[in-house]
Protein backbone atom coordinates (compact mmCIF):
# COMPACT_ATOMS: atom_id res chain seq x y z
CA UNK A 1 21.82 4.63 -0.98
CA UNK A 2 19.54 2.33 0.69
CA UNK A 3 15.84 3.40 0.73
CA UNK A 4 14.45 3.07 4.54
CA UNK A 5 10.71 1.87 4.51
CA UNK A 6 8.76 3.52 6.90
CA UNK A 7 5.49 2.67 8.82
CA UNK A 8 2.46 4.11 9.86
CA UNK A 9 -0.65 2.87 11.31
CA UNK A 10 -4.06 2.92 9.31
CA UNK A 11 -5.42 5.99 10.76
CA UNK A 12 -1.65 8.05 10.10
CA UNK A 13 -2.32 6.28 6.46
CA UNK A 14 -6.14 7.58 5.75
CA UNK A 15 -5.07 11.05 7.08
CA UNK A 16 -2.19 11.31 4.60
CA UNK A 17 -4.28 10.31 1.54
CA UNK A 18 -6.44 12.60 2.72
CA UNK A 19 -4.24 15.58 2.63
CA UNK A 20 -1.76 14.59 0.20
CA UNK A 21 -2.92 14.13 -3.67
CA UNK A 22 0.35 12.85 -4.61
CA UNK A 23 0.17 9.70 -2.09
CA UNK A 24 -1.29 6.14 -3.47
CA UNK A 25 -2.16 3.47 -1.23
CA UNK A 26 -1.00 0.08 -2.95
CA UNK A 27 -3.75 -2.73 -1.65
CA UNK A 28 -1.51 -6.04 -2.35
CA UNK A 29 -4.01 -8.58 -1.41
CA UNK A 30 -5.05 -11.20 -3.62
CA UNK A 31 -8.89 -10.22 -5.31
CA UNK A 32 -10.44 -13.16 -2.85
CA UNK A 33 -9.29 -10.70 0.01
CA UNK A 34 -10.29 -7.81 -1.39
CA UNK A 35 -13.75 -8.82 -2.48
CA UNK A 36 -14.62 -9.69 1.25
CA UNK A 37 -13.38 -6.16 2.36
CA UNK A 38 -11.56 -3.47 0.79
CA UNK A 39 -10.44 0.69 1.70
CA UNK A 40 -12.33 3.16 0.23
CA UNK A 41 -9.22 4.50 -0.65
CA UNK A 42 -6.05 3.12 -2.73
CA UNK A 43 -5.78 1.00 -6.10
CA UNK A 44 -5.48 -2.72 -5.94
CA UNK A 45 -2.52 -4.40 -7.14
CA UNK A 46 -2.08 -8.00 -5.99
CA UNK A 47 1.27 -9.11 -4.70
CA UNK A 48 1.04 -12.30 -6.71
CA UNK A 49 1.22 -9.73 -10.30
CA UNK A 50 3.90 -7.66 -8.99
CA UNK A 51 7.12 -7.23 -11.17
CA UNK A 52 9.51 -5.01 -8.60
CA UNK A 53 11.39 -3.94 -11.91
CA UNK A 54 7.97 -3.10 -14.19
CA UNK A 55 5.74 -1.76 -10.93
CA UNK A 56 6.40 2.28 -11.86
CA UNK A 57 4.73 1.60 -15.41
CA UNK A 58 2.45 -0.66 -14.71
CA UNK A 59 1.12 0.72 -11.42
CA UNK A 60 1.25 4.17 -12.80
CA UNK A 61 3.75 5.27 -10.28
CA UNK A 62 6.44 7.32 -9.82
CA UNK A 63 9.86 6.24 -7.89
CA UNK A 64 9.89 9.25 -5.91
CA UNK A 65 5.92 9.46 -5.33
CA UNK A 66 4.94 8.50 -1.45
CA UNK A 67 3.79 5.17 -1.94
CA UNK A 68 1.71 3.64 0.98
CA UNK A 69 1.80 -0.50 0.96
CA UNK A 70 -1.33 -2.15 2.43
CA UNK A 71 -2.16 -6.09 2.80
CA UNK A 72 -3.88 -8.45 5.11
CA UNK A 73 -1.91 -7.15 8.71
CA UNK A 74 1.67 -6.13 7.30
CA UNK A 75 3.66 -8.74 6.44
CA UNK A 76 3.23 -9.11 2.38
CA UNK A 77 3.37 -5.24 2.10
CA UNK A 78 6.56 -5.21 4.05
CA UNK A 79 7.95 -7.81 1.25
CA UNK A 80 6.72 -6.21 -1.25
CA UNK A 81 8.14 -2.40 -0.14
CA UNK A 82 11.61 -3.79 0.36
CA UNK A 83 11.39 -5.28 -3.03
CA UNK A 84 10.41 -1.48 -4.66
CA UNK A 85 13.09 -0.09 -2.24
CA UNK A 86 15.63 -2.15 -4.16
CA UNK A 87 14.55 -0.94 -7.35
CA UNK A 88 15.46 2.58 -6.54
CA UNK A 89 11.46 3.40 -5.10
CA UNK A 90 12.14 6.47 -2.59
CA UNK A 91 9.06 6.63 -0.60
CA UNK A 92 7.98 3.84 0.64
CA UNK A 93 5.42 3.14 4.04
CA UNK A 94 4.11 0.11 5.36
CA UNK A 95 0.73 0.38 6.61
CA UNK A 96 1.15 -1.77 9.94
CA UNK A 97 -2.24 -3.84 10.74
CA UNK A 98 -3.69 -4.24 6.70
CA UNK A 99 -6.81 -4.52 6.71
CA UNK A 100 -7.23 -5.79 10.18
CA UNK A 101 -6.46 -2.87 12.14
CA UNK A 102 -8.55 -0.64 8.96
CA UNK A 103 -11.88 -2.17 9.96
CA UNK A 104 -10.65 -2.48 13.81
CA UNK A 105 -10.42 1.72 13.10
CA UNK A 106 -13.86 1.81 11.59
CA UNK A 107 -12.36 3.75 8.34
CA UNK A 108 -14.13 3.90 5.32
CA UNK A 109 -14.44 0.44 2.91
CA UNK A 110 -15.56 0.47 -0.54
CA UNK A 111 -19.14 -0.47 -1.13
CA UNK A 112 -19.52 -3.94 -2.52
């Protein structure tokens, strides 16, 4: 079975976390990124330190948990989500415009 990775725009995303405790935004930026700007909401987990077959433990996550994958605009999350899909991950979203389209939206960013 082949995992299809969907997408969703940032305000879809925020509304989900939102409403859904189970859901976990993955940030995959690199920490230069995120230190300029970063959600309010999600964990940070930088594409450069992920391990596709070690991600569950290490991120705390569960293969069939609705996993929401967040970067600059879309592109590195995408990578990364089809890498998790072919480890068996179940749930998987790209969040199309990163971080772009997040402060384009106005949404909430953590305080630095």
């Amino acid at each position: 079975m082949t995992t299809k990775i969907k997408t969703s725009t940032v305000s879809e995303t925020y509304q989900v976390l939102q409403a859904n405790k189970h859901a976990i935004m993955i940030d995959v930026r690199e920490q230069s990124e995120v230190d300029e700007a970063a959600p309010a909401v999600g964990v940070f987990f930088p594409m450069s330190k992920i391990n596709p077959e070690t991600f569950a433990s290490e991120c705390k996550v569960r293969k069939d948990q609705p996993i929401f994958l967040f970067c600059r605009s879309g592109g590195r999350s995408m990578r990364v989500a089809e890498a998790l899909a072919n480890q068996g991950f179940e749930d998987l979203t790209n969040v199309t415009g990163g971080i772009l389209a997040w402060q384009a939206e106005g949404l909430p960013l953590k305080n630095r």
